[in-house]
N, C-alpha and C. Protein backbone atom coordinates (compact mmCIF):
# COMPACT_ATOMS: atom_id res chain seq x y z
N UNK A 1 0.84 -1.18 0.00
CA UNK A 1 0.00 0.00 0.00
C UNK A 1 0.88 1.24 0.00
N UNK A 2 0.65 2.41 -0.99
CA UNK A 2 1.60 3.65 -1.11
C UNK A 2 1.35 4.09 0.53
N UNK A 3 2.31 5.20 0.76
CA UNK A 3 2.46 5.97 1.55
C UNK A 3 1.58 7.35 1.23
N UNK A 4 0.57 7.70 2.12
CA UNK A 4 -0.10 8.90 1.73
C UNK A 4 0.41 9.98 1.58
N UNK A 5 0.09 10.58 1.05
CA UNK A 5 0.93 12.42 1.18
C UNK A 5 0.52 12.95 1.88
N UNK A 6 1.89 13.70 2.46
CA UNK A 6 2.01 14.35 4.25
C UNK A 6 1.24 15.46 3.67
N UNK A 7 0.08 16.20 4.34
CA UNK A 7 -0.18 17.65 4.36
C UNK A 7 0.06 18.29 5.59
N UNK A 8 1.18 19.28 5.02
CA UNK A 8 1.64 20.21 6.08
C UNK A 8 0.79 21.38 6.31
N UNK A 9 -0.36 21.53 7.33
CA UNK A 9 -1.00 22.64 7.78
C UNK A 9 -0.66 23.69 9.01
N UNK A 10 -0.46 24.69 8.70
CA UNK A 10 -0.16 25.78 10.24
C UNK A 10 -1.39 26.56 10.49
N UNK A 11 -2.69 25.55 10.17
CA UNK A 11 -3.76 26.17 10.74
C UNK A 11 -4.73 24.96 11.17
N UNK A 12 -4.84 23.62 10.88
CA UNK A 12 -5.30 23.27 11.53
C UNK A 12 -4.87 21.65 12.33
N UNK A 13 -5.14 21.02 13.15
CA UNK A 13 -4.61 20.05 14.19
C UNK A 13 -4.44 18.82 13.41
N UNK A 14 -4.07 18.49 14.38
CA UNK A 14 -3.68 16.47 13.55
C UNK A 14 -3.70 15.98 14.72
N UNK A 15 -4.11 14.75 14.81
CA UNK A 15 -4.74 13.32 15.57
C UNK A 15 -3.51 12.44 14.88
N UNK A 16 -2.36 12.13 15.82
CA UNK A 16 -1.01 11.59 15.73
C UNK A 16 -1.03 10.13 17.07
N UNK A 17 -0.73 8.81 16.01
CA UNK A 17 -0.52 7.70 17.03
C UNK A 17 0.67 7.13 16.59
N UNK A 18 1.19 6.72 17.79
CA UNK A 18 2.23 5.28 16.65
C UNK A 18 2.41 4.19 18.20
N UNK A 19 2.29 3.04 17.34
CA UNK A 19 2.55 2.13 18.11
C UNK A 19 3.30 1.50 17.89
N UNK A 20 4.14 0.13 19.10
CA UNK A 20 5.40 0.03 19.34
C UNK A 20 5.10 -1.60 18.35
N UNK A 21 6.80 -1.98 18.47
CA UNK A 21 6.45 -2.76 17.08
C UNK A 21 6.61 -4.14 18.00
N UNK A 22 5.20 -4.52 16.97
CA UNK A 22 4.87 -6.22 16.95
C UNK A 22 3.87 -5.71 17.96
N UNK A 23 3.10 -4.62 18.31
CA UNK A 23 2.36 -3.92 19.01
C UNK A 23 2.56 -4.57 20.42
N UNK A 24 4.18 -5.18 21.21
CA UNK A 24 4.68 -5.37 22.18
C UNK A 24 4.13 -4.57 23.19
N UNK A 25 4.31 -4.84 24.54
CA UNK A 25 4.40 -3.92 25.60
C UNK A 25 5.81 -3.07 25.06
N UNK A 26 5.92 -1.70 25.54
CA UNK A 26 7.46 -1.61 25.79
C UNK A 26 7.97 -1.93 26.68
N UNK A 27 9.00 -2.34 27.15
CA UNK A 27 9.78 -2.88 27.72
C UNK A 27 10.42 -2.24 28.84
N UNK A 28 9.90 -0.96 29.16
CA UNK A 28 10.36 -0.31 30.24
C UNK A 28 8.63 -0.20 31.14
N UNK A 29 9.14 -0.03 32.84
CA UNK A 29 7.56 0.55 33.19
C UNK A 29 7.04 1.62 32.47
N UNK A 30 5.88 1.71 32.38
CA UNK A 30 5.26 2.33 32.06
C UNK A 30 5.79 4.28 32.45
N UNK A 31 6.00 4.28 33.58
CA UNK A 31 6.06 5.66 34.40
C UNK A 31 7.45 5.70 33.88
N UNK A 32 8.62 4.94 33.83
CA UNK A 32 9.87 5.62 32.79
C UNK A 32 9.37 5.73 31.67
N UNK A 33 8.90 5.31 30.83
CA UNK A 33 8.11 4.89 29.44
C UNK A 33 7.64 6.99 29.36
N UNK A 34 6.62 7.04 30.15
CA UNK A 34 6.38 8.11 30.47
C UNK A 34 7.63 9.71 30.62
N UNK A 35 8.35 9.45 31.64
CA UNK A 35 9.24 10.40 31.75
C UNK A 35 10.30 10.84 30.59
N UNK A 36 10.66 9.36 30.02
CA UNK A 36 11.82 9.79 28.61
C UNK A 36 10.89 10.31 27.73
N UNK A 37 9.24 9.84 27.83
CA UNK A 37 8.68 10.62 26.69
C UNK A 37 8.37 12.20 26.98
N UNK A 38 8.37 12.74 28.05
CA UNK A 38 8.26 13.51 27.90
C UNK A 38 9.56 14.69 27.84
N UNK A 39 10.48 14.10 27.86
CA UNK A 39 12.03 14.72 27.77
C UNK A 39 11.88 15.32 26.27
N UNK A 40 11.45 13.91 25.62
CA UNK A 40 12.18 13.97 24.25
C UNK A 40 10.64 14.65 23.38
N UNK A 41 9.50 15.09 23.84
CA UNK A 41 8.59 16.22 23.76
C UNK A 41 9.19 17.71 23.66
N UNK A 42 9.62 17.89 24.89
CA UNK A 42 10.16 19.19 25.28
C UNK A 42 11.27 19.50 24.17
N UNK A 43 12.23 18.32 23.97
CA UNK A 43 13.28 18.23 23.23
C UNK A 43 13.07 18.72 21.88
N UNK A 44 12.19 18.08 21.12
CA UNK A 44 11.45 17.94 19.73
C UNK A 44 10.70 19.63 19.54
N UNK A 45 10.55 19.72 20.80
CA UNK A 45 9.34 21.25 20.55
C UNK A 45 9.94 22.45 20.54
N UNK A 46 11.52 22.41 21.50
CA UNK A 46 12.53 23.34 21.30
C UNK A 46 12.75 23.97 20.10
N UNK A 47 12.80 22.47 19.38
CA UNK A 47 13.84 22.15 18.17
C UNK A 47 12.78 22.74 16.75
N UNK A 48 11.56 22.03 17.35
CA UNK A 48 10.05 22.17 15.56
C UNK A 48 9.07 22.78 16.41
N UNK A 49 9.26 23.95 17.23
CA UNK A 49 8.05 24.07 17.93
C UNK A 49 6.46 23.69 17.13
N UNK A 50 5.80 23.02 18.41
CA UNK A 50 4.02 22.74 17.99
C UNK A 50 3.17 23.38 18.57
N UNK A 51 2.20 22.70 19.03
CA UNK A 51 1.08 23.45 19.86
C UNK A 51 0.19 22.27 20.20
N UNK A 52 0.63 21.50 21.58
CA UNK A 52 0.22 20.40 21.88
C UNK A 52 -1.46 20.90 22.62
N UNK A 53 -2.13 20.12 22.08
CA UNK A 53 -3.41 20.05 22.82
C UNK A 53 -3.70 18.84 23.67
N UNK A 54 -2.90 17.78 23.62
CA UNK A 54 -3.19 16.35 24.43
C UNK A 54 -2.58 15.14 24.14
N UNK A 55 -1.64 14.53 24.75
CA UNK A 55 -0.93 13.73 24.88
C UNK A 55 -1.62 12.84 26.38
N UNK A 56 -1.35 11.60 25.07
CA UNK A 56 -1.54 10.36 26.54
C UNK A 56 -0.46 8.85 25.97
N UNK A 57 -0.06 8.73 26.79
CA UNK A 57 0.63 7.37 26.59
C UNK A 57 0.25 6.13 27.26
N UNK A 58 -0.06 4.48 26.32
CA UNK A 58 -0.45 4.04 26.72
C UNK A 58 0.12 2.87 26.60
N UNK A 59 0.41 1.61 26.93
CA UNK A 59 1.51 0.25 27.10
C UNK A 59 2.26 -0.16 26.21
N UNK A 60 1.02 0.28 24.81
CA UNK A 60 2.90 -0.24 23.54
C UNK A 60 2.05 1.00 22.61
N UNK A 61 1.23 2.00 23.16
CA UNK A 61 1.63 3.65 22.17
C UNK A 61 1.09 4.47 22.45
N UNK A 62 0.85 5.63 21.58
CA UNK A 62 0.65 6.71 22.41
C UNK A 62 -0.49 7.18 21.42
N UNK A 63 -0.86 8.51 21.90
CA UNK A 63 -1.78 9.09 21.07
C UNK A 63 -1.67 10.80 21.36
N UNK A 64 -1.82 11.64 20.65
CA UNK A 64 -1.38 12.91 20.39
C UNK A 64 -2.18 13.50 19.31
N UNK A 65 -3.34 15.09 20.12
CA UNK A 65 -3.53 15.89 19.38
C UNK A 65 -2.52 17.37 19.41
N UNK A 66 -2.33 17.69 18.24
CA UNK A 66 -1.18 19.06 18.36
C UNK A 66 -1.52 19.89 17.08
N UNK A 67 -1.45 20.91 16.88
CA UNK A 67 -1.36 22.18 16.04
C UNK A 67 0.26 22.32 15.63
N UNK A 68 0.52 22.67 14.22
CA UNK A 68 1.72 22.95 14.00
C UNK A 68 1.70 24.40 13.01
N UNK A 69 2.03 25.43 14.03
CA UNK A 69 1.72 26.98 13.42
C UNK A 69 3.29 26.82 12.37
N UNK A 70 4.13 26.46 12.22
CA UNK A 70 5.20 26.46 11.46
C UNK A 70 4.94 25.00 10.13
N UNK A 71 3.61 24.60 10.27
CA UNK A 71 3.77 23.35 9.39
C UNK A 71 4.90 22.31 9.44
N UNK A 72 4.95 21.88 10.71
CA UNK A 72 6.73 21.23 10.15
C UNK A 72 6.24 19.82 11.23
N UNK A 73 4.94 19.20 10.95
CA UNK A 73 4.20 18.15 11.35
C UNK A 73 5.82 16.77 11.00
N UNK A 74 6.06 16.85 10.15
CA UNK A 74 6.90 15.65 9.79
C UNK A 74 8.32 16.45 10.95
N UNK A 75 8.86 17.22 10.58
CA UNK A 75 10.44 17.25 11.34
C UNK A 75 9.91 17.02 12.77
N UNK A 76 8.53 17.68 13.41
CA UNK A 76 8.35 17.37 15.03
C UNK A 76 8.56 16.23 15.05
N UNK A 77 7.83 15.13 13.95
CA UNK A 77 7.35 13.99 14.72
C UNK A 77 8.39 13.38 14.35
N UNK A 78 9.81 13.17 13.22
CA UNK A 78 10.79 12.76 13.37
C UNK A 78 11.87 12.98 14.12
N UNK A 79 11.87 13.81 14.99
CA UNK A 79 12.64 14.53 16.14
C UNK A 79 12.34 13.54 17.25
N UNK A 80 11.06 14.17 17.48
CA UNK A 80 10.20 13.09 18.75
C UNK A 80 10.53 11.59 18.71
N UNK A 81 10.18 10.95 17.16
CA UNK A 81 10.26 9.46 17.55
C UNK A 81 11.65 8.86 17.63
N UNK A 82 12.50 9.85 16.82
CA UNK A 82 13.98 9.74 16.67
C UNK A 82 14.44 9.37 17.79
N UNK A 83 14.41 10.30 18.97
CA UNK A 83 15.02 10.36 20.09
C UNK A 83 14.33 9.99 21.14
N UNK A 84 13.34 9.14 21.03
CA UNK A 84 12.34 7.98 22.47
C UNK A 84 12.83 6.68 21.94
N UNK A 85 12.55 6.93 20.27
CA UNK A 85 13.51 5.18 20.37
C UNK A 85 14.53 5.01 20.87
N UNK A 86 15.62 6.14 20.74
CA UNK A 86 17.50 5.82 20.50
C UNK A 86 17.22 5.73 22.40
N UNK A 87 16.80 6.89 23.28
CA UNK A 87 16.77 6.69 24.96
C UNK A 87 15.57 5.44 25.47
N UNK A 88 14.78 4.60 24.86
CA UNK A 88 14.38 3.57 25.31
C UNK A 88 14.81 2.29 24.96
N UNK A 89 15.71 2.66 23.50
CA UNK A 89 16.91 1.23 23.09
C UNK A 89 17.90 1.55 24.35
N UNK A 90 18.43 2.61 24.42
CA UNK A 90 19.56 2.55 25.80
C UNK A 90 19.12 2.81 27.08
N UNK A 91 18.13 2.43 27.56
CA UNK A 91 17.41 2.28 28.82
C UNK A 91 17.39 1.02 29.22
N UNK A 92 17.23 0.33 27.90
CA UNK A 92 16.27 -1.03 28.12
C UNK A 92 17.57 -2.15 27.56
N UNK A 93 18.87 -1.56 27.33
CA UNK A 93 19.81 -2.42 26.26
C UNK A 93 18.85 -3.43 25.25
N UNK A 94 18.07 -2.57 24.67
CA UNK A 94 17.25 -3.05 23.53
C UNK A 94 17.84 -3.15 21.69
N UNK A 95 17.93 -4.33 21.26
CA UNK A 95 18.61 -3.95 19.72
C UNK A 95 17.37 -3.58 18.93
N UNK A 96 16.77 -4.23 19.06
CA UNK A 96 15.61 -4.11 17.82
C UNK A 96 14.63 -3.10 17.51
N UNK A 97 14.48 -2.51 16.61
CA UNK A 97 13.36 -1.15 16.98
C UNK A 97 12.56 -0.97 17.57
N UNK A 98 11.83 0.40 18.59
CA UNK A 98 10.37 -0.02 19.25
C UNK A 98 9.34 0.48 18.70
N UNK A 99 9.15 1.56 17.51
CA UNK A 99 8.23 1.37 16.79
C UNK A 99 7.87 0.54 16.05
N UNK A 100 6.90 0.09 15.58
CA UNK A 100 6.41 -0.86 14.31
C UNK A 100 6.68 -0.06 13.20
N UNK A 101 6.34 1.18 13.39
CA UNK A 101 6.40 1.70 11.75
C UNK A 101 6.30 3.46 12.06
N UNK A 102 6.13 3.87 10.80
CA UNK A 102 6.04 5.43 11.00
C UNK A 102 4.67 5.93 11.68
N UNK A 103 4.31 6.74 12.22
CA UNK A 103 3.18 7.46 12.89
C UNK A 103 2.45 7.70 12.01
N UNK A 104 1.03 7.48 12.43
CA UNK A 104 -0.19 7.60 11.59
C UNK A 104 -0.50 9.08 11.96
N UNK A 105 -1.36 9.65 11.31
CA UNK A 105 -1.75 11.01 11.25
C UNK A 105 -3.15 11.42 10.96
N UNK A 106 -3.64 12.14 10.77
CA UNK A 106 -5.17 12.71 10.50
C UNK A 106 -5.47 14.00 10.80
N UNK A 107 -5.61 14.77 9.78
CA UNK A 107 -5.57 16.42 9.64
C UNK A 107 -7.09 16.69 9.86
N UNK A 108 -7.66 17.25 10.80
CA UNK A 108 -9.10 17.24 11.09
C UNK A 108 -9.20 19.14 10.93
N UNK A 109 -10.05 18.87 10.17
CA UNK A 109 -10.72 20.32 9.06
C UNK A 109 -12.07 20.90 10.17
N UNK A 110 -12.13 19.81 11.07
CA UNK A 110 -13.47 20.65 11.80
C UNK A 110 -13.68 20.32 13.31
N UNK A 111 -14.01 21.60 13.94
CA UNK A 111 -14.46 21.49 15.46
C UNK A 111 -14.48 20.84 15.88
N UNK A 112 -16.23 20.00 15.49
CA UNK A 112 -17.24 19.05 15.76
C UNK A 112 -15.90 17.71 15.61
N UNK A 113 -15.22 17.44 14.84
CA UNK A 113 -14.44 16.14 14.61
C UNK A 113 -13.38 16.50 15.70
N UNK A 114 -12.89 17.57 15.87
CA UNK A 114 -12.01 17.90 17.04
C UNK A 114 -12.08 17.53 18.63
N UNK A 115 -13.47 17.84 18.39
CA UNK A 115 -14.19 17.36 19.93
C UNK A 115 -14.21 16.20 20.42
N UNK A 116 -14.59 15.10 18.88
CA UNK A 116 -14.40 13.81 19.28
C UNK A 116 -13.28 13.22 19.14
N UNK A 117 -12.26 13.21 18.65
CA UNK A 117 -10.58 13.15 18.57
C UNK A 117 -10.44 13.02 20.20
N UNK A 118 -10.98 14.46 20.64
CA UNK A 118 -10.06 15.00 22.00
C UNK A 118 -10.94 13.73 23.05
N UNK A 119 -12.11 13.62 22.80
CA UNK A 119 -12.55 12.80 23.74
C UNK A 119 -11.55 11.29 23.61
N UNK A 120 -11.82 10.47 22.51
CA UNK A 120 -10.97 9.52 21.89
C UNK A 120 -9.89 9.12 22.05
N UNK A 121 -8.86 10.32 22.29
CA UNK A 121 -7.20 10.31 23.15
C UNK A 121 -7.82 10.36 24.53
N UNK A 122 -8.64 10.72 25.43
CA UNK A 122 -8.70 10.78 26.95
C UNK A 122 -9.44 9.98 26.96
N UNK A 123 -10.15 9.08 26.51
CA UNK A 123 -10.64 7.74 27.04
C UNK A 123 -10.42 6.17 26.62
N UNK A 124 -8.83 6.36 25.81
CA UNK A 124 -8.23 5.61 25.38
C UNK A 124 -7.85 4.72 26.82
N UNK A 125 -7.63 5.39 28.76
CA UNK A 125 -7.17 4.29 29.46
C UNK A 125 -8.72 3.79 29.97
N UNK A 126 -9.78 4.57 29.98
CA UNK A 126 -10.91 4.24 30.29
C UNK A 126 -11.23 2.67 29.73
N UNK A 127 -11.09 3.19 28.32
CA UNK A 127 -11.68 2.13 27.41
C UNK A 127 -11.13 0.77 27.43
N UNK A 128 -9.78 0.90 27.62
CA UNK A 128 -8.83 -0.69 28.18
C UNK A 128 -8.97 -0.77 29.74
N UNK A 129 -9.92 -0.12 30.37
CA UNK A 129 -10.54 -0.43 31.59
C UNK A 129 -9.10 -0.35 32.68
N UNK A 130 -8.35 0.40 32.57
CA UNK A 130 -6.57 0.43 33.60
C UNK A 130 -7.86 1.88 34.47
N UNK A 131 -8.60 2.73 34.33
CA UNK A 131 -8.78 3.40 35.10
C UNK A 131 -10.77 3.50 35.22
N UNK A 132 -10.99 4.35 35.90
CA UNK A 132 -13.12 4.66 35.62
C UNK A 132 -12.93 5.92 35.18
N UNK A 133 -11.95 6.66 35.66
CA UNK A 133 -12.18 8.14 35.23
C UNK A 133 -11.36 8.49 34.26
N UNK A 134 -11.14 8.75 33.47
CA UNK A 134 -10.21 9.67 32.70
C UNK A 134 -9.03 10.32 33.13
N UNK A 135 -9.43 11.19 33.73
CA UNK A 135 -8.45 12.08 34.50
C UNK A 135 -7.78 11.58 35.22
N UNK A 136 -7.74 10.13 35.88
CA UNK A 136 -6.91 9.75 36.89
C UNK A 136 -6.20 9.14 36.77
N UNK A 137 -6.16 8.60 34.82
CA UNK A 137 -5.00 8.24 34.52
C UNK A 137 -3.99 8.94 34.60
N UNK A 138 -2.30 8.47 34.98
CA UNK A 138 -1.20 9.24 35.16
C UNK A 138 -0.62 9.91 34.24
N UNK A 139 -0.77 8.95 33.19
CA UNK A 139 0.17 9.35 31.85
C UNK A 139 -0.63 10.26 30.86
N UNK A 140 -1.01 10.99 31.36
CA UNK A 140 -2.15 11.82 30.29
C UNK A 140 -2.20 13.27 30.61
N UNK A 141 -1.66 14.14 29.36
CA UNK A 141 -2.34 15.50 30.07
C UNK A 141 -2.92 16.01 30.41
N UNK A 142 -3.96 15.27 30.23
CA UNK A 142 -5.19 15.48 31.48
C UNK A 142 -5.00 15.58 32.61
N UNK A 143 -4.59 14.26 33.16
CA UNK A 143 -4.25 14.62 34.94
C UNK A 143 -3.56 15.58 35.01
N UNK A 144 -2.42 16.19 34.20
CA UNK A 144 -1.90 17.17 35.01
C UNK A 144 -2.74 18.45 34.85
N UNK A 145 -3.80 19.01 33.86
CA UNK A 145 -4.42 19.68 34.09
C UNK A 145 -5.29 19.74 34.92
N UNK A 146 -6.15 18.79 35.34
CA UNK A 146 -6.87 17.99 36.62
C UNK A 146 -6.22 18.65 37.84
N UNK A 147 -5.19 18.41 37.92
CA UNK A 147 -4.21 18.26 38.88
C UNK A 147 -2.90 19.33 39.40
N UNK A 148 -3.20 20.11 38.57
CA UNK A 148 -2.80 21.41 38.18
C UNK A 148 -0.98 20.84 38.38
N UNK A 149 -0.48 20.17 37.98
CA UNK A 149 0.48 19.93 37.86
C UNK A 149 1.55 19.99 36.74
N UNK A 150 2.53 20.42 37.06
CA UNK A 150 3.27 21.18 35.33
C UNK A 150 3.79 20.34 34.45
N UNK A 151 3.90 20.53 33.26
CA UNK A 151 4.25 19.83 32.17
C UNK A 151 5.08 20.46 31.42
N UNK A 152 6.25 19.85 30.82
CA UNK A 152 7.59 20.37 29.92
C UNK A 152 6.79 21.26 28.68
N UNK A 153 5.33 21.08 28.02
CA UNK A 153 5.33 22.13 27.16
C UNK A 153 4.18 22.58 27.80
N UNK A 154 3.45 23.86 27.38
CA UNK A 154 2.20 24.66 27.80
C UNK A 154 0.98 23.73 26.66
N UNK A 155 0.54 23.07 27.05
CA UNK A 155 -1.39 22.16 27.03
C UNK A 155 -2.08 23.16 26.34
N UNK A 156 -2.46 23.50 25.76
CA UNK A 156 -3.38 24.48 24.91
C UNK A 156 -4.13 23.45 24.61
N UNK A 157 -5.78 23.23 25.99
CA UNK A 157 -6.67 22.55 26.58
C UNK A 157 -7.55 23.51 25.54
N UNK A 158 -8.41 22.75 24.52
CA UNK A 158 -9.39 23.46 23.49
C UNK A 158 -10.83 23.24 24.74
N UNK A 159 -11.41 22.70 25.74
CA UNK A 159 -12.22 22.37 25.76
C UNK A 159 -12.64 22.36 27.12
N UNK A 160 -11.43 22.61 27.69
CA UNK A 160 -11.35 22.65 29.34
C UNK A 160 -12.16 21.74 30.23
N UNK A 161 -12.15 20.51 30.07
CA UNK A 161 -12.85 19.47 30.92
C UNK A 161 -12.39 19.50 32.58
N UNK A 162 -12.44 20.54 33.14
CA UNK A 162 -11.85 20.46 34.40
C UNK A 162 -12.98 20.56 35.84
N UNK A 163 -14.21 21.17 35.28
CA UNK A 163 -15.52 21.51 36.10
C UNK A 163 -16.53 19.62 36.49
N UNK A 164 -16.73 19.35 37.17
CA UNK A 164 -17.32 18.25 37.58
C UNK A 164 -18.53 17.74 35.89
N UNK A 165 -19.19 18.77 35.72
CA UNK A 165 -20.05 18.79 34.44
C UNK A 165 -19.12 18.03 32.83
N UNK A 166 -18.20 19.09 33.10
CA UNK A 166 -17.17 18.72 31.92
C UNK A 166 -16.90 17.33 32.03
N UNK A 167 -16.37 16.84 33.03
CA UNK A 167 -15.77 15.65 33.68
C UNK A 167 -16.63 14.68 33.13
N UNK A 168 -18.00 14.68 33.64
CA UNK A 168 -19.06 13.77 33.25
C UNK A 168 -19.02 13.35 31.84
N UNK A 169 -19.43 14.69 31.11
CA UNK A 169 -19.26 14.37 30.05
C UNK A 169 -18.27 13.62 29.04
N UNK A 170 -16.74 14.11 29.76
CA UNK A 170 -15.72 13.57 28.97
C UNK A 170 -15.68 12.02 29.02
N UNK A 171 -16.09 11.76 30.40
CA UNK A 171 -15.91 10.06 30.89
C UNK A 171 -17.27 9.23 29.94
N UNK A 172 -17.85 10.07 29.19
CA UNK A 172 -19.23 9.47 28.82
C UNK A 172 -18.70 8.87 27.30
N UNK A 173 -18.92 7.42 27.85
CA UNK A 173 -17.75 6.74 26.69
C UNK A 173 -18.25 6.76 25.07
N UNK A 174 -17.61 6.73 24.29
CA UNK A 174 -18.14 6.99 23.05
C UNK A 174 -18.99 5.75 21.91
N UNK A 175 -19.80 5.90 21.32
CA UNK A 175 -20.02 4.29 20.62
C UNK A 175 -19.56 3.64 19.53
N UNK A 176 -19.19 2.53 19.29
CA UNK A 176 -18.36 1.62 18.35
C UNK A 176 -18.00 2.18 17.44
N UNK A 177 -19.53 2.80 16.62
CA UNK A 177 -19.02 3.67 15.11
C UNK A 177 -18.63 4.63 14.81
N UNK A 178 -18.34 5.06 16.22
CA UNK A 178 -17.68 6.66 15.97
C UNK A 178 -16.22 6.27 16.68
N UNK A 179 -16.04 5.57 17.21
CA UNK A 179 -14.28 4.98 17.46
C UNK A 179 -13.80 4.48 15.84
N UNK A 180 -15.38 3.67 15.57
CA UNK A 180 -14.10 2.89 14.19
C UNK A 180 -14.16 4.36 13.07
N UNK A 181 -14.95 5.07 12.70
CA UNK A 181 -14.60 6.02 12.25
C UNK A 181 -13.50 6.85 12.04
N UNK A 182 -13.20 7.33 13.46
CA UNK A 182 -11.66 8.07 13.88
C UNK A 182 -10.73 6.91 13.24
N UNK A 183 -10.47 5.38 14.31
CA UNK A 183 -9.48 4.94 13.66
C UNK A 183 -9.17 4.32 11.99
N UNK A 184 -10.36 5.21 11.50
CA UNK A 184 -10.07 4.26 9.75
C UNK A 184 -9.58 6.04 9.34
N UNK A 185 -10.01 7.16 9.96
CA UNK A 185 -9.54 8.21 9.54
C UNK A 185 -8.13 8.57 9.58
N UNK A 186 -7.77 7.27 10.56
CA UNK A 186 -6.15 7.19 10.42
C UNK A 186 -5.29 6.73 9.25
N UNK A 187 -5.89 5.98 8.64
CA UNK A 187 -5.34 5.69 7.61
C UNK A 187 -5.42 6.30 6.14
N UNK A 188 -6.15 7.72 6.28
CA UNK A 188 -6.57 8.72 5.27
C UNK A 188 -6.55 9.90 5.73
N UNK A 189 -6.22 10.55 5.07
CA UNK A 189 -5.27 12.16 4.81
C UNK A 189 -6.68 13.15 6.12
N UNK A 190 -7.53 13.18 5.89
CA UNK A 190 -8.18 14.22 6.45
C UNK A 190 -9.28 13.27 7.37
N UNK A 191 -9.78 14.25 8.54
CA UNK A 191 -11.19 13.64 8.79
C UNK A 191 -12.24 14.55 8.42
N UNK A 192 -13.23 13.82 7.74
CA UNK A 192 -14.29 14.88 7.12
C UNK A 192 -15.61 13.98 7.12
N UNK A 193 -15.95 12.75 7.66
CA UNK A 193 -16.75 11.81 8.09
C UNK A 193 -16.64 11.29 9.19
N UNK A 194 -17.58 11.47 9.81
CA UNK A 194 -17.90 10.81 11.22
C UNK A 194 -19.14 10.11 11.11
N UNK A 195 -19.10 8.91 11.48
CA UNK A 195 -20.66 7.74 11.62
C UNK A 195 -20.88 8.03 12.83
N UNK A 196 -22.36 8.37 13.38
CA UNK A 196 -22.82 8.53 14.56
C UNK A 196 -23.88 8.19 14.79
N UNK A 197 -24.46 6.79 15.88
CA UNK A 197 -25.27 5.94 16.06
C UNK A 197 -26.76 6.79 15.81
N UNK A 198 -26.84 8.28 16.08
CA UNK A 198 -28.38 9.16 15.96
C UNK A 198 -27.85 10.34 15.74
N UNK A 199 -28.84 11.06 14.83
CA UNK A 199 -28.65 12.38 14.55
C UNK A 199 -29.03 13.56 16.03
N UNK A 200 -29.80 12.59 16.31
CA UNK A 200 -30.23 13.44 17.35
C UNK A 200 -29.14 13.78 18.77
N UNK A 201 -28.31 12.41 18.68
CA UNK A 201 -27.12 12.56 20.09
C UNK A 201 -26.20 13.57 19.32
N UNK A 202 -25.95 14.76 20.51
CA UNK A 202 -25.20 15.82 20.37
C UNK A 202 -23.72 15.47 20.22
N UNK A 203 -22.86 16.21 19.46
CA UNK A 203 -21.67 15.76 19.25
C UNK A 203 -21.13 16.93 20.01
């Protein structure tokens, strides 16, 4: 199957995953797993600044919405994965690569698809049942907004789920055809279709 063509936008977000190869655990705990990733965030953002809206990491990958006002979606994310593989091969005296492959992507053209993206990355530990709430997962920028706790880049939170109301809502899990939606929008350049069980449930 070809490789799609990258569109470089400095106006609107991308829905960014990659998972680790042979979709393994990685091989470090989780909470180092966590800390080198966020080194080599800070590292990458120095270097291609972005405009992270939500990062969560989860046992063999991660998931990431971000804005790139400089368009330079490919040098961030080859910066980033460059340098979590090379410090989790020498963490772990690992030879073999820990991605499977290059990072999937999805350039989302609208709000309404934005909203559900953002839900989608924060109930990614819900949904493998590791937590009930959202927010109380560790590895997620969520908790530290939750939690008012600091993070190596500034969270530019589109949606502010931090009020008990918000909360509810965010934890209010999403249904089958609007998960498989997002993840087939991974494998195609834009999201501009969403399947949703009723017209009538509010997006």
């Amino acid at each position: 199957m070809s490789r799609k063509i990258l569109i470089r936008s400095d106006e609107f977000p991308y829905h960014v995953t990659c998972r680790s190869n042979n979709r393994e655990w990685f091989e470090i705990p989780t909470q180092k797993m966590w800390e080198l990733s966020l080194k080599c965030l800070a590292h990458a953002n120095q270097k291609h600044p972005i405009t992270l809206i939500s990062f969560v990491l989860m046992s063999n990958h991660y998931h990431m919405l971000l804005r790139t006002p400089e368009a330079n979606i490919d040098r961030f994310m080859y910066e980033f994965n460059k340098n979590l593989s090379l410090v989790v091969r020498n963490y772990a005296y690992r030879e073999n690569r820990v991605f499977g492959g290059r990072y999937k992507w999805c350039l989302i053209r609208s709000h309404k698809y934005l909203f559900n993206c953002y839900k989608y990355v924060y109930q990614n530990p819900k949904r493998a049942k590791i937590v009930k709430h959202c927010e109380d997962y560790p590895y997620s920028t969520l908790y530290y907004i939750r939690h008012d706790k600091t993070f190596p880049l500034i969270i530019h939170d589109l949606f502010g789920f931090k009020d008990e109301y918000g909360l509810l809502k965010l934890n209010h899990l999403q249904p089958e055809i609007e998960l498989t939606s997002i993840r087939k929008a991974l494998k195609k350049s834009e999201l501009n279709v969403l399947k949703h069980p009723s017209r009538r449930t509010p997006l």
